[in-house]
Protein backbone atom coordinates (compact mmCIF):
# COMPACT_ATOMS: atom_id res chain seq x y z
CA UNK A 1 69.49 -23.54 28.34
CA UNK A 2 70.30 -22.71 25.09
CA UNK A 3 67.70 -24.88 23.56
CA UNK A 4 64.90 -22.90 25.74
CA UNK A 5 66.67 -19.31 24.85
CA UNK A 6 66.36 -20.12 21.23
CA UNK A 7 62.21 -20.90 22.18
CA UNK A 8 62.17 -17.89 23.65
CA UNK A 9 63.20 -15.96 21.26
CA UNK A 10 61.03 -17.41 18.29
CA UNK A 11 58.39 -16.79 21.09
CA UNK A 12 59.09 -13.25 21.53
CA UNK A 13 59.48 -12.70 17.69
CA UNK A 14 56.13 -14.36 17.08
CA UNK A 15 54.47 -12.30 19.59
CA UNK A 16 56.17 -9.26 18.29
CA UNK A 17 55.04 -10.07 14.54
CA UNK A 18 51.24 -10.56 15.96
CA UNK A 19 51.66 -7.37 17.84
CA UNK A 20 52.70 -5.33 14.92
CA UNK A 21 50.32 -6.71 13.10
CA UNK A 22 47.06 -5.75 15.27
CA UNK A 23 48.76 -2.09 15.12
CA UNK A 24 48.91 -2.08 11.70
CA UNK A 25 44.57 -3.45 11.15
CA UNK A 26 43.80 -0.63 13.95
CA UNK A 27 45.59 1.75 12.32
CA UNK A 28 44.44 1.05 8.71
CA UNK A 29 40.99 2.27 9.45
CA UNK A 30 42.04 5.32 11.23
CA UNK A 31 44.21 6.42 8.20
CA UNK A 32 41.55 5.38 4.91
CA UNK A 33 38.42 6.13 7.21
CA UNK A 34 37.92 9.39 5.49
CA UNK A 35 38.81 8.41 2.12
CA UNK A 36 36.44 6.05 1.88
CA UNK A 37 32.59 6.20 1.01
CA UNK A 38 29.55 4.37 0.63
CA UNK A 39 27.05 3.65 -2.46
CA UNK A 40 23.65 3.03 -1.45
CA UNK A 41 20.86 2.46 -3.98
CA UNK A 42 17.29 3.60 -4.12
CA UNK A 43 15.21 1.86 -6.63
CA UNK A 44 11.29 1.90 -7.14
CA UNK A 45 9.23 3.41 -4.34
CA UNK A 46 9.84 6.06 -2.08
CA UNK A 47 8.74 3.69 0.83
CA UNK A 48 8.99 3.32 4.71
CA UNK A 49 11.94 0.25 4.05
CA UNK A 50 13.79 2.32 1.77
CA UNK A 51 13.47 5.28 4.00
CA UNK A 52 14.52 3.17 6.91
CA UNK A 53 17.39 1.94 4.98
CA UNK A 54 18.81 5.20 3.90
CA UNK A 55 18.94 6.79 6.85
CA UNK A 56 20.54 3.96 8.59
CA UNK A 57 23.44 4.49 6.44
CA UNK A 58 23.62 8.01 6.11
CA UNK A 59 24.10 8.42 9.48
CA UNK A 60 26.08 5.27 10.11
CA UNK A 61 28.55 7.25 6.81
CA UNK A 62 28.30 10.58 8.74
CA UNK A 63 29.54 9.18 12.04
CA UNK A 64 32.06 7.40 10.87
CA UNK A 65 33.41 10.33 9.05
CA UNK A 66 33.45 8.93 5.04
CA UNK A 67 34.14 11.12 2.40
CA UNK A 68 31.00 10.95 0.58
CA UNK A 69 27.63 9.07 0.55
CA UNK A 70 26.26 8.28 -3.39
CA UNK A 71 22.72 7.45 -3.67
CA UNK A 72 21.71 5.78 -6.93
CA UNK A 73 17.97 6.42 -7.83
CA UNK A 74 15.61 4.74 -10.30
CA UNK A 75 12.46 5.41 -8.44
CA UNK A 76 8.74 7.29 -9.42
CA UNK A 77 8.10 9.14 -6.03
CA UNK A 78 6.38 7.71 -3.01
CA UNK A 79 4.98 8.51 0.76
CA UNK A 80 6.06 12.36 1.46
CA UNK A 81 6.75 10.77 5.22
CA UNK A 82 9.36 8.63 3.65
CA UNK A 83 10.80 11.39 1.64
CA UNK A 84 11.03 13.68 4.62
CA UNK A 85 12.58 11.14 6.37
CA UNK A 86 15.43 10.80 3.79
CA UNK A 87 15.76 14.55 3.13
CA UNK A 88 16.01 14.75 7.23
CA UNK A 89 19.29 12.29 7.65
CA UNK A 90 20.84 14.16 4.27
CA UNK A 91 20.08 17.45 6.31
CA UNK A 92 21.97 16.29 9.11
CA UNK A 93 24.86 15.25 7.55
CA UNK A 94 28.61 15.63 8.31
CA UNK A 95 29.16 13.59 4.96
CA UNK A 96 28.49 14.88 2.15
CA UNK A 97 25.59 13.27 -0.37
CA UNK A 98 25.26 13.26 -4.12
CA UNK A 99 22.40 11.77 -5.49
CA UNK A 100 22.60 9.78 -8.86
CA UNK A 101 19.98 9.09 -11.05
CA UNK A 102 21.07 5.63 -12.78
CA UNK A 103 21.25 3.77 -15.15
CA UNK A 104 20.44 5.34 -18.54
CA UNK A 105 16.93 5.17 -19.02
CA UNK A 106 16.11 6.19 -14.97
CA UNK A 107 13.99 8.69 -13.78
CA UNK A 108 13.95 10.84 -10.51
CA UNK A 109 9.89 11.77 -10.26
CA UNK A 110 7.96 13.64 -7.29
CA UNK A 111 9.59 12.06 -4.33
CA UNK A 112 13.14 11.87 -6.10
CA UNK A 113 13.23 15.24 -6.98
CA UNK A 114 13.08 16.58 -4.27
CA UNK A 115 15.23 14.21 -2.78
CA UNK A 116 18.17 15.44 -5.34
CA UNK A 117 17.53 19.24 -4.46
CA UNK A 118 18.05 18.56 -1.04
CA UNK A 119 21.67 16.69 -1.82
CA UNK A 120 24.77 18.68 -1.67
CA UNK A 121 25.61 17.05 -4.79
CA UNK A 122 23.25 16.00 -7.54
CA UNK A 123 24.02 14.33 -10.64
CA UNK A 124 22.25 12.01 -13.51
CA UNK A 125 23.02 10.19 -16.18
CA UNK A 126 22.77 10.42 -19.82
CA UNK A 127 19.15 9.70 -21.19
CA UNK A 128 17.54 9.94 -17.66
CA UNK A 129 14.93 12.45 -16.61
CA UNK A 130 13.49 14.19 -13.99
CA UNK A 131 10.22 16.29 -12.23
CA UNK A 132 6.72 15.82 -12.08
CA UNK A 133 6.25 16.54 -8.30
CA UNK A 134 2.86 17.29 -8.15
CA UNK A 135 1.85 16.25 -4.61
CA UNK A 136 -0.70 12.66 -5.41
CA UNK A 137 -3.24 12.37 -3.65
CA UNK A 138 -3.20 9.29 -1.09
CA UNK A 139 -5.74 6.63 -0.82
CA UNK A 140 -8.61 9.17 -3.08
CA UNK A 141 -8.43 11.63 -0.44
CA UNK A 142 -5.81 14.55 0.01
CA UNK A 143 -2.57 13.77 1.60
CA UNK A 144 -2.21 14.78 5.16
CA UNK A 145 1.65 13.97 5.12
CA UNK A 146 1.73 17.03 3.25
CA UNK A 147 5.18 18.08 2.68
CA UNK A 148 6.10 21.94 5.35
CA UNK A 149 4.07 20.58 7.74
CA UNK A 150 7.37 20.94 9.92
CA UNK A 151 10.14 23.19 8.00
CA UNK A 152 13.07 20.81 6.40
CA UNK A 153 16.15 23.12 7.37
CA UNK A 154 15.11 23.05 10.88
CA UNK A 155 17.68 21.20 11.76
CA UNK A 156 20.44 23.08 10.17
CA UNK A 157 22.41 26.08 11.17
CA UNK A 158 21.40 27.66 8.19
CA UNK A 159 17.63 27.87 8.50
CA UNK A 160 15.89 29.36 5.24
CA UNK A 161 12.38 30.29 5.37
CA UNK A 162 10.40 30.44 1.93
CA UNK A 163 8.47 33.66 2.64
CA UNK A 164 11.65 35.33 4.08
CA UNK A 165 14.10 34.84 0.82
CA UNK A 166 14.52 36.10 -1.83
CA UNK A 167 12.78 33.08 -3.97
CA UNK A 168 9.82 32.64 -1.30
CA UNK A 169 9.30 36.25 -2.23
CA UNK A 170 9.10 35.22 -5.85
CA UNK A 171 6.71 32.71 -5.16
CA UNK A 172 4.11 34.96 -3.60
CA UNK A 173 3.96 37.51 -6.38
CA UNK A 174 -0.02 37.86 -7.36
CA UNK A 175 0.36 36.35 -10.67
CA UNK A 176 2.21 33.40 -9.43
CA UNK A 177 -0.09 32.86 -6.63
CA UNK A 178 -3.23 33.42 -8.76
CA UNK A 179 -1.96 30.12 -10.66
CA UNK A 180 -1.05 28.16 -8.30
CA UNK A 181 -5.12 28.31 -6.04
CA UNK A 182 -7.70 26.70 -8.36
CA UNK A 183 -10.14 29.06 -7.83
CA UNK A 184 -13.41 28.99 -9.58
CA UNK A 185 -14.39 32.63 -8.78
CA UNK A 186 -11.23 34.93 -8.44
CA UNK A 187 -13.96 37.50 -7.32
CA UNK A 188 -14.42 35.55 -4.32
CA UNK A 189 -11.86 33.01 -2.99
CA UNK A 190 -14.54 31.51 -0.18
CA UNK A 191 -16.20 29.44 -3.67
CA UNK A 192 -13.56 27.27 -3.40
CA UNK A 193 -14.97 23.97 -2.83
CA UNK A 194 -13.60 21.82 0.62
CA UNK A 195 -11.43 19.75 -1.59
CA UNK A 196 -10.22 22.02 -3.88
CA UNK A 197 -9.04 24.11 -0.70
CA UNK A 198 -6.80 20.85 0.77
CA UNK A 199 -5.57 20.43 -2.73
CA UNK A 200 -4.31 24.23 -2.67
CA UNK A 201 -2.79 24.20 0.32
CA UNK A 202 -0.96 20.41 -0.50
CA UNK A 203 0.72 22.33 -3.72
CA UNK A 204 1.19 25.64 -2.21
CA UNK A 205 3.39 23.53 1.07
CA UNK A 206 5.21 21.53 -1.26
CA UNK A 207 6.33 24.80 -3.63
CA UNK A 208 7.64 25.98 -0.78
CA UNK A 209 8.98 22.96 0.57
CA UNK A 210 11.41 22.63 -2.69
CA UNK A 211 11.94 26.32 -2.77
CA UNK A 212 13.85 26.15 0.66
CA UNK A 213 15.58 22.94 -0.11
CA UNK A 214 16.66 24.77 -3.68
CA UNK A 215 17.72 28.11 -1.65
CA UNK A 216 19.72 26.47 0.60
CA UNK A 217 21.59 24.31 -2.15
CA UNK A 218 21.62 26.82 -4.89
CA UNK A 219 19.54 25.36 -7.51
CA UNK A 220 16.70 26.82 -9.94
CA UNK A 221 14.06 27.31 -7.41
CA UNK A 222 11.42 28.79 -10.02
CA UNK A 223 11.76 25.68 -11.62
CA UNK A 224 11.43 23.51 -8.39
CA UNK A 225 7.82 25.42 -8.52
CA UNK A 226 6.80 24.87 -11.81
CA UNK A 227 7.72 20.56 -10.97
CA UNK A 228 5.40 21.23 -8.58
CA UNK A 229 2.74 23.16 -9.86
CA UNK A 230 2.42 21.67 -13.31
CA UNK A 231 4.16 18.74 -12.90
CA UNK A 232 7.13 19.81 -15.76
CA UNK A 233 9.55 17.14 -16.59
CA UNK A 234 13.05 17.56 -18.06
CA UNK A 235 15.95 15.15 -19.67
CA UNK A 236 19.63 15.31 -17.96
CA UNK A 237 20.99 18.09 -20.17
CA UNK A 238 18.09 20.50 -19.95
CA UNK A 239 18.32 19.77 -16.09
CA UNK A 240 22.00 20.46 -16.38
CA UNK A 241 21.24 23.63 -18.12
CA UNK A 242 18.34 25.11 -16.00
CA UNK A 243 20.92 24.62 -12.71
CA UNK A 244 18.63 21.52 -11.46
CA UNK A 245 21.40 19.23 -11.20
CA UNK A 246 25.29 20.11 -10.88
CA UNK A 247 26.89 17.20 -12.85
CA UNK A 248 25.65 14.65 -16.01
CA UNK A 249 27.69 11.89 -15.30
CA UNK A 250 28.55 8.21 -17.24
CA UNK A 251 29.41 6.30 -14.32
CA UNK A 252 30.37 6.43 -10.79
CA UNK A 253 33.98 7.14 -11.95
CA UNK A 254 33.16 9.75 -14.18
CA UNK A 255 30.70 11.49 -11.16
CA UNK A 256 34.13 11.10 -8.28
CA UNK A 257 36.41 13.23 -11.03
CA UNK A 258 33.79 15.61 -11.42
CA UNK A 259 33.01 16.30 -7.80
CA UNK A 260 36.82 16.41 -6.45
CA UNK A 261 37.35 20.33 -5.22
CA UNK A 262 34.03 20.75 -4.84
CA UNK A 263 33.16 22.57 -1.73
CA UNK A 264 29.47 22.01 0.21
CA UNK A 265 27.57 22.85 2.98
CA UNK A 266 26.63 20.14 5.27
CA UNK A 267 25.54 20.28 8.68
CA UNK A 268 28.61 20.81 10.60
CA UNK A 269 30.20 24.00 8.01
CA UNK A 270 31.66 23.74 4.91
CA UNK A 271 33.59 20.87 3.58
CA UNK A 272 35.70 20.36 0.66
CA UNK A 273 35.62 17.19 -1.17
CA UNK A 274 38.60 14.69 -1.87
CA UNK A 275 36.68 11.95 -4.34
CA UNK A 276 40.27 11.20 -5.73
CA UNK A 277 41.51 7.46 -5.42
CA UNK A 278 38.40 6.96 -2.97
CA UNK A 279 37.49 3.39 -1.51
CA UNK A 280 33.97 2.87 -2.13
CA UNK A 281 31.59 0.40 -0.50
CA UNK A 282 28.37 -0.74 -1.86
CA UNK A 283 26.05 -1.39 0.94
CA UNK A 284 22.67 -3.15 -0.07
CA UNK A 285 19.49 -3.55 2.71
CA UNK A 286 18.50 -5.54 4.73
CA UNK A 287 16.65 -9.02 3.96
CA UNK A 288 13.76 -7.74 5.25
CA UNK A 289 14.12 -4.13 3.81
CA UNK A 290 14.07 -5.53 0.70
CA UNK A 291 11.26 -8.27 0.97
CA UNK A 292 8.99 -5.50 2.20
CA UNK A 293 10.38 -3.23 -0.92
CA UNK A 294 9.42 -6.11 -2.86
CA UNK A 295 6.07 -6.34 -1.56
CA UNK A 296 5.79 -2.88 -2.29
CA UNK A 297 6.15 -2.77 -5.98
CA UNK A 298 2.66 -2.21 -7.56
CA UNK A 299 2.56 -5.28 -9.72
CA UNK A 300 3.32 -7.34 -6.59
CA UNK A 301 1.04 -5.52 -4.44
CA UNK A 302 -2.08 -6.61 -7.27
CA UNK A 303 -1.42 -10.08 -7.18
CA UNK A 304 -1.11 -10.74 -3.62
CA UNK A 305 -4.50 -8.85 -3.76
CA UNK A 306 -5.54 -11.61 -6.71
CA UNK A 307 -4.44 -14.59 -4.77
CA UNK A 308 -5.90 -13.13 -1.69
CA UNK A 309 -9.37 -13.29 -2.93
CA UNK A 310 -9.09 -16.50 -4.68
CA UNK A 311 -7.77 -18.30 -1.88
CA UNK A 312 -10.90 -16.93 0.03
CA UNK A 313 -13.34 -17.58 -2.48
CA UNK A 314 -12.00 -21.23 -2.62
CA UNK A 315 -12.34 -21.47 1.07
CA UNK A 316 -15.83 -20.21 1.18
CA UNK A 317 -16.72 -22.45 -1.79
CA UNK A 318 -14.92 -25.52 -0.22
CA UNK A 319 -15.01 -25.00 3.37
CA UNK A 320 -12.49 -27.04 5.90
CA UNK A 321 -9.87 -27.04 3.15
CA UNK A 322 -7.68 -24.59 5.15
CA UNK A 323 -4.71 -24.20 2.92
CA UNK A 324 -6.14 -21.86 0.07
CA UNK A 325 -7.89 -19.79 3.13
CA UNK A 326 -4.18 -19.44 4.82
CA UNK A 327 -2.94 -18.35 1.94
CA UNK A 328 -5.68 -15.65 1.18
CA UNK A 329 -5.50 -14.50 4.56
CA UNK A 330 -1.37 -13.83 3.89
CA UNK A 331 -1.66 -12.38 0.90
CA UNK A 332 -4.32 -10.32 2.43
CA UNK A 333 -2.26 -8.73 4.74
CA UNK A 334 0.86 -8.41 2.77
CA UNK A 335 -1.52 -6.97 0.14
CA UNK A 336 -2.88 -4.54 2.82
CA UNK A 337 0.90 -3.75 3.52
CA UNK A 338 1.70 -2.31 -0.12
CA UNK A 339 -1.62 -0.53 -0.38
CA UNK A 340 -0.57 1.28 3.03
CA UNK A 341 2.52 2.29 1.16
CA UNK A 342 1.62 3.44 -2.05
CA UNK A 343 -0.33 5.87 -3.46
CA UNK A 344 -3.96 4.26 -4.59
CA UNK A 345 -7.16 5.60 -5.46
CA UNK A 346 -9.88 4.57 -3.47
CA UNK A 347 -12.24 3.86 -6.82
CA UNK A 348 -9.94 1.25 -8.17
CA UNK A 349 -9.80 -0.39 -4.84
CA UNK A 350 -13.83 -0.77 -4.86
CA UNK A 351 -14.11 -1.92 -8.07
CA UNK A 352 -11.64 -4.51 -7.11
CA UNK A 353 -13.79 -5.50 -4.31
CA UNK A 354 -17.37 -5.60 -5.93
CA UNK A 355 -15.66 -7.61 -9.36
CA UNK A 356 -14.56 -10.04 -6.44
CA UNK A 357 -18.25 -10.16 -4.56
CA UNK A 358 -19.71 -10.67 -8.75
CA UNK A 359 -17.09 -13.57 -8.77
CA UNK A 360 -18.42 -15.22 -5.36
CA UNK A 361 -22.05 -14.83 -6.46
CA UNK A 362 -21.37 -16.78 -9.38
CA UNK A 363 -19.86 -19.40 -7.55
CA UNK A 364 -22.62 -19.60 -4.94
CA UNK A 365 -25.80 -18.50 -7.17
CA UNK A 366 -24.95 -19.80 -10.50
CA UNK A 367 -26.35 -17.27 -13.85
CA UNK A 368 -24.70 -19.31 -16.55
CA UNK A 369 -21.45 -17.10 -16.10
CA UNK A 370 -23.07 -13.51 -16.74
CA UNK A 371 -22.60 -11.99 -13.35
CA UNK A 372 -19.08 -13.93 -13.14
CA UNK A 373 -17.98 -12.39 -16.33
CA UNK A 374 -19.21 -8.79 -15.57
CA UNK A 375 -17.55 -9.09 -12.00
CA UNK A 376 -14.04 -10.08 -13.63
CA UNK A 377 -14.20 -7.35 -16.53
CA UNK A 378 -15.35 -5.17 -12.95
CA UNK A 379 -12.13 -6.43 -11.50
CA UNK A 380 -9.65 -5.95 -14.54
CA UNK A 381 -10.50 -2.54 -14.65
CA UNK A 382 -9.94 -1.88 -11.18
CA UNK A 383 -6.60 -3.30 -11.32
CA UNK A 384 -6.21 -0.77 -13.76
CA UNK A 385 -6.82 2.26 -12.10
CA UNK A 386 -6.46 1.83 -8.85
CA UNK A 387 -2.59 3.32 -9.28
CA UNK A 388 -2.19 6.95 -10.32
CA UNK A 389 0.03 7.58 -13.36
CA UNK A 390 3.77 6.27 -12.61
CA UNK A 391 2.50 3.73 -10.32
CA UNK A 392 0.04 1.85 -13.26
CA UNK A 393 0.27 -2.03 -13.04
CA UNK A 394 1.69 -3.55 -16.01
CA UNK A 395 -0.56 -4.65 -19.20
CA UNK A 396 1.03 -7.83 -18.86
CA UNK A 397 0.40 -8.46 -15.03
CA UNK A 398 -3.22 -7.22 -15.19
CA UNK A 399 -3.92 -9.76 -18.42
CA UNK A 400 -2.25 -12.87 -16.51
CA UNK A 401 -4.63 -12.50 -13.77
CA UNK A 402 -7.33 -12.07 -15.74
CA UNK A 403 -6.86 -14.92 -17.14
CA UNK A 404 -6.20 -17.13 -14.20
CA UNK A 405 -9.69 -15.84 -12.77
CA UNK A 406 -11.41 -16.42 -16.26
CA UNK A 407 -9.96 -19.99 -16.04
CA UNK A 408 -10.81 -20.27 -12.48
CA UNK A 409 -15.23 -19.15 -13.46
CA UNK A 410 -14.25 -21.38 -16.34
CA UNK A 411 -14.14 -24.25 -13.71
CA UNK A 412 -17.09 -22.97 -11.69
CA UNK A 413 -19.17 -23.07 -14.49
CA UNK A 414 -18.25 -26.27 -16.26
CA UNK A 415 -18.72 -27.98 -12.67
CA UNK A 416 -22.08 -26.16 -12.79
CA UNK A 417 -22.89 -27.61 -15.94
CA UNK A 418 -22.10 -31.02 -15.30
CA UNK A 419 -23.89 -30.81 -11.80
CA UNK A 420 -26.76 -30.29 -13.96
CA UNK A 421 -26.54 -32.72 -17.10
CA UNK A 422 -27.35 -35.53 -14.71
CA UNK A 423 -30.74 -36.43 -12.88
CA UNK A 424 -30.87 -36.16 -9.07
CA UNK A 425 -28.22 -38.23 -6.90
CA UNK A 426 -30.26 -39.45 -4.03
CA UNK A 427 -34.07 -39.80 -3.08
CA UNK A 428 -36.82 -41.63 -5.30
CA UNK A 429 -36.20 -39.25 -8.03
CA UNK A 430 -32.60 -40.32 -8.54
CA UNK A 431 -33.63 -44.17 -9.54
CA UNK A 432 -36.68 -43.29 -11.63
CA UNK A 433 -36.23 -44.64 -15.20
CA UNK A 434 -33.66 -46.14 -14.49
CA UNK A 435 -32.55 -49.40 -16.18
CA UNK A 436 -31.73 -52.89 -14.37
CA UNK A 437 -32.21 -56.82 -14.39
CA UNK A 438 -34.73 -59.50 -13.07
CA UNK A 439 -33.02 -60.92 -10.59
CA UNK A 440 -35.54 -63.73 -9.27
CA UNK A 441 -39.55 -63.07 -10.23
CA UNK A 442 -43.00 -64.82 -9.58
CA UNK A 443 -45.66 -63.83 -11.05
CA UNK A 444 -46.00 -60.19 -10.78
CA UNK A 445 -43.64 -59.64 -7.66
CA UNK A 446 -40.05 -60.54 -7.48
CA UNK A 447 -36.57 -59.10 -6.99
CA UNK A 448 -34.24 -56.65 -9.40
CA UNK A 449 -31.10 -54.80 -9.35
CA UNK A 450 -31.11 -51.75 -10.31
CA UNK A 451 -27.88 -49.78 -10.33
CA UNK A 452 -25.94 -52.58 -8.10
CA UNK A 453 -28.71 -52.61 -5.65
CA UNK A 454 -31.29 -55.24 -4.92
CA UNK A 455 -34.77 -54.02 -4.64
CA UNK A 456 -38.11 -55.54 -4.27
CA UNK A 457 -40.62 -54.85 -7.48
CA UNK A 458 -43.48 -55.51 -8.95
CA UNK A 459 -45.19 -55.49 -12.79
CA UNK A 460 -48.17 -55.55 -14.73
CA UNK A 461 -46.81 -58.41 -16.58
CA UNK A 462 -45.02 -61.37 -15.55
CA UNK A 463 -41.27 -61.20 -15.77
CA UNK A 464 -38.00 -64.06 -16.13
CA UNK A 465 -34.58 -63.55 -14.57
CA UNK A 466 -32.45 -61.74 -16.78
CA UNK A 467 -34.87 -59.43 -18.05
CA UNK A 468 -34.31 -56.13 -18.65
CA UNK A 469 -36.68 -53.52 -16.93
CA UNK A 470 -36.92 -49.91 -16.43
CA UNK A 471 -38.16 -48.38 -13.17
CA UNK A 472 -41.39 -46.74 -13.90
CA UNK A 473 -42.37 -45.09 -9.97
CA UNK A 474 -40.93 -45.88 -6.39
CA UNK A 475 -43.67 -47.26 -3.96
CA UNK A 476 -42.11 -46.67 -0.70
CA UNK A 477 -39.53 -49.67 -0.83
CA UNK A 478 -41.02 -51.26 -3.83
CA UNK A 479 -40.28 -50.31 -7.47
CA UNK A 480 -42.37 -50.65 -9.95
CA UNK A 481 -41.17 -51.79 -13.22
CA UNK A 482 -41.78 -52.75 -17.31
CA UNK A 483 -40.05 -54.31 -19.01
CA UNK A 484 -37.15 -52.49 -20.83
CA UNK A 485 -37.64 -52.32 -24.82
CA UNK A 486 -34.77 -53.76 -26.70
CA UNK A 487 -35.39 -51.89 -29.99
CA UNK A 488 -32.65 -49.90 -30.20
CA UNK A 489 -30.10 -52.68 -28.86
CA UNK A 490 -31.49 -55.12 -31.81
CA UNK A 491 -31.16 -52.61 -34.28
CA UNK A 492 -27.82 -51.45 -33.45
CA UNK A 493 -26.47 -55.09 -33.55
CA UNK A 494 -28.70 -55.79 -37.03
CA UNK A 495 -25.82 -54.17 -39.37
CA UNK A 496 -22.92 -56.36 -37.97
CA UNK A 497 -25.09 -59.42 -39.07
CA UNK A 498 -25.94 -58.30 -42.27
């Protein structure tokens, strides 16, 4: 008895200790939840992925009640859907976000500015800039994801509209507006041309787009507009100065001790924030987010174009080989993928496409490399404009592919050549003057081999095995031969005797 009272008791102190134990991990997150936040990271392209991603987390921050969401940007702009998207879940909420544009030597253009006006706390780093939000124009037309196609405080409690405040006001004075329309007759407005109208109203929607997202956060709305409208650009302490950004910051440490006491306005009221001795968590995406983020990088996006059309040529050129058409057809749509997602001009694209046709004609209609060379200068110079400015393919990148294509005509054309330094293959004309050896002979008729083949021939004159003879004509199965001089074998063997 007293040996099972003893098990008992260890039992009941075990299952105590486990017991206390699963209180204590339940209540851990219930006491740090909202001292606790999350560091996400937004790096090249404003893209669908990144979008995707961001959002996810926001709102995965928000309902689990964190303290504050930090988004790290590097980025040059991107799709205005994506960027609405983002702006949308920062909108929404409960947690507060500050933006951070990192490392030294980042930038925050189009797309990432106005993806810092809409945080409730924005912030950059030493030697990093910021602006130039000009709306691009997608694919060489203008962008019908134009930014205030739906309002971006719709969502909030605190709706602002542009032409209602005090800054939307602002914007519609007549000298503003007179800058902003590209009018070539201010007499008459109706002169402007079709395109010059979409491209008005594509600026005019995204000035006021900023303007409400710098209204509702405080900021320097005028300058918002002039980011817009003439695409101005400013370091980390003139943004600091102008009220663009609230903080210049080192590091993350430096950007917590500035914000603690701060008090914001997200979506549910005002909140005050506690960034002392907070638990941060660095959350990175998804595999796939980032594959496709990879794809869409400009410099990637070229090459899979380049390997696309090789792999395709080669198939054409070589047909049943399978593998290099696979892998064009890939690249191809991966290619297609990163073209859906950035910003291209429609003239680069073409120019891609007719240096590649040049390239195939060479291949298949040979012009002792002209057309080939004009298609791949054609090609190069696609590459290098089919990205606007901020999106521009690297130097580097455009002169390694170059170069792979100018080694690949390289090979076209030195099989071309040696397809030609020989005489016909097959048929009558490929054994004509050719060289072989009597074989057995009598008279004028006999037999000879003539490139390892035995033929019937005949000759003027009569012939003796071992003979050498050339192949004058081909009389249906009969050749008829001379006999081979022996000159030029003599007198190359006359100096070693001498």
């Amino acid at each position: 008895m007293t040996r099972q009272t003893r098990l008992w008791g260890f039992s009941g102190l075990f299952f105590l200790a486990v017991a206390m134990l699963g209180l204590s991990a339940f209540a851990q997150p219930a006491e740090t939840s909202g001292r606790s936040g999350v560091i996400l990271t937004l790096n090249g392209a404003v893209t669908p992925p990144a979008a995707q991603y961001l959002e996810r987390e926001i709102m995965a921050a928000s309902n689990a009640g964190r303290e504050i969401v930090i988004i790290e940007i590097d980025t040059p702009g991107g799709l205005m859907d994506s960027m609405k998207t983002i702006i949308k879940a920062i909108l929404a909420s409960d947690t507060p976000v500050a933006t951070y544009v990192s490392p030294q030597g980042a930038r925050s253009a189009s797309a990432g500015l106005y993806i810092m006006y809409s945080a409730h706390v924005s912030a950059m780093a030493p030697a990093t800039n910021t602006g130039a939000a000009t709306p691009v124009e997608l694919g060489g037309a203008p962008s019908r994801d134009d930014p205030l196609e739906e309002n971006p405080l719709e969502n909030t409690d605190e709706t602002t509209s542009p032409d209602e405040s005090e800054g939307g006001a602002d914007a519609e004075e007549p000298e503003e507006t007179s800058d902003a329309a590209p009018e070539p007759s201010s007499e008459n407005p109706r002169t402007l041309s079709n395109d010059d109208a979409l491209r008005s109203k594509a600026i005019n929607d995204a000035v006021a787009y900023i303007r409400a997202l710098a209204e509702e956060r405080g900021r320097n709305a005028d300058w918002a507009e002039s980011a817009v409208r003439d695409a101005a650009s400013v370091t980390a302490n003139r943004a600091l100065e102008l009220g663009v950004v609230d903080i210049i910051a080192t590091d993350i440490d430096d950007l917590l001790t500035q914000m603690n006491g701060r008090t914001v306005q997200v979506a549910s009221g005002e909140k005050t924030l506690n960034t002392e001795d907070v638990r941060l968590e660095r959350i990175e995406p998804s595999l796939t987010e980032r594959i496709l983020n990879f794809v869409a990088d400009p410099n990637v996006a070229v090459i899979l174009m380049s390997l696309a059309t090789t792999g395709i040529i080669i198939e054409m050129w070589n047909p049943g080989s399978i593998f290099p058409g696979v892998v064009g057809v890939l690249c191809l749509i991966l290619g297609f993928y990163a073209f859906q997602v950035l910003p291209f001009n429609w003239l680069g694209l073409a120019l891609m496409g007719v240096g590649a046709v040049m390239i195939i004609i060479e291949a298949y209609t040979p012009t002792l490399g002209l057309v080939g060379l004009a298609g791949l200068a054609v090609f190069g110079f696609g590459l290098f404009v089919v990205f606007p400015e901020g999106f521009r393919v690297s130097g580097s990148v455009i002169g390694t592919i170059l170069a792979i294509a100018g080694a690949f005509l390289g090979l076209i054309l030195f099989a071309i050549v040696g397809s030609r330094s020989h005489g016909p293959l097959i048929g009558s004309e490929a054994i004509r003057k050719r060289e072989g050896v009597v074989d057995e002979w009598d008279g004028k008729d006999g037999w000879v081999i003539v490139e390892g083949e035995r033929w019937r021939a005949r000759a003027d004159k009569p012939l003796a095995p071992g003979d050498k003879v050339r192949v004058i004509e081909v009389d249906g199965l009969v050749l008829v031969v001379k006999q081979a001089k022996a000159a030029g074998l003599l007198g190359a063997m006359q100096p070693k005797e001498a």
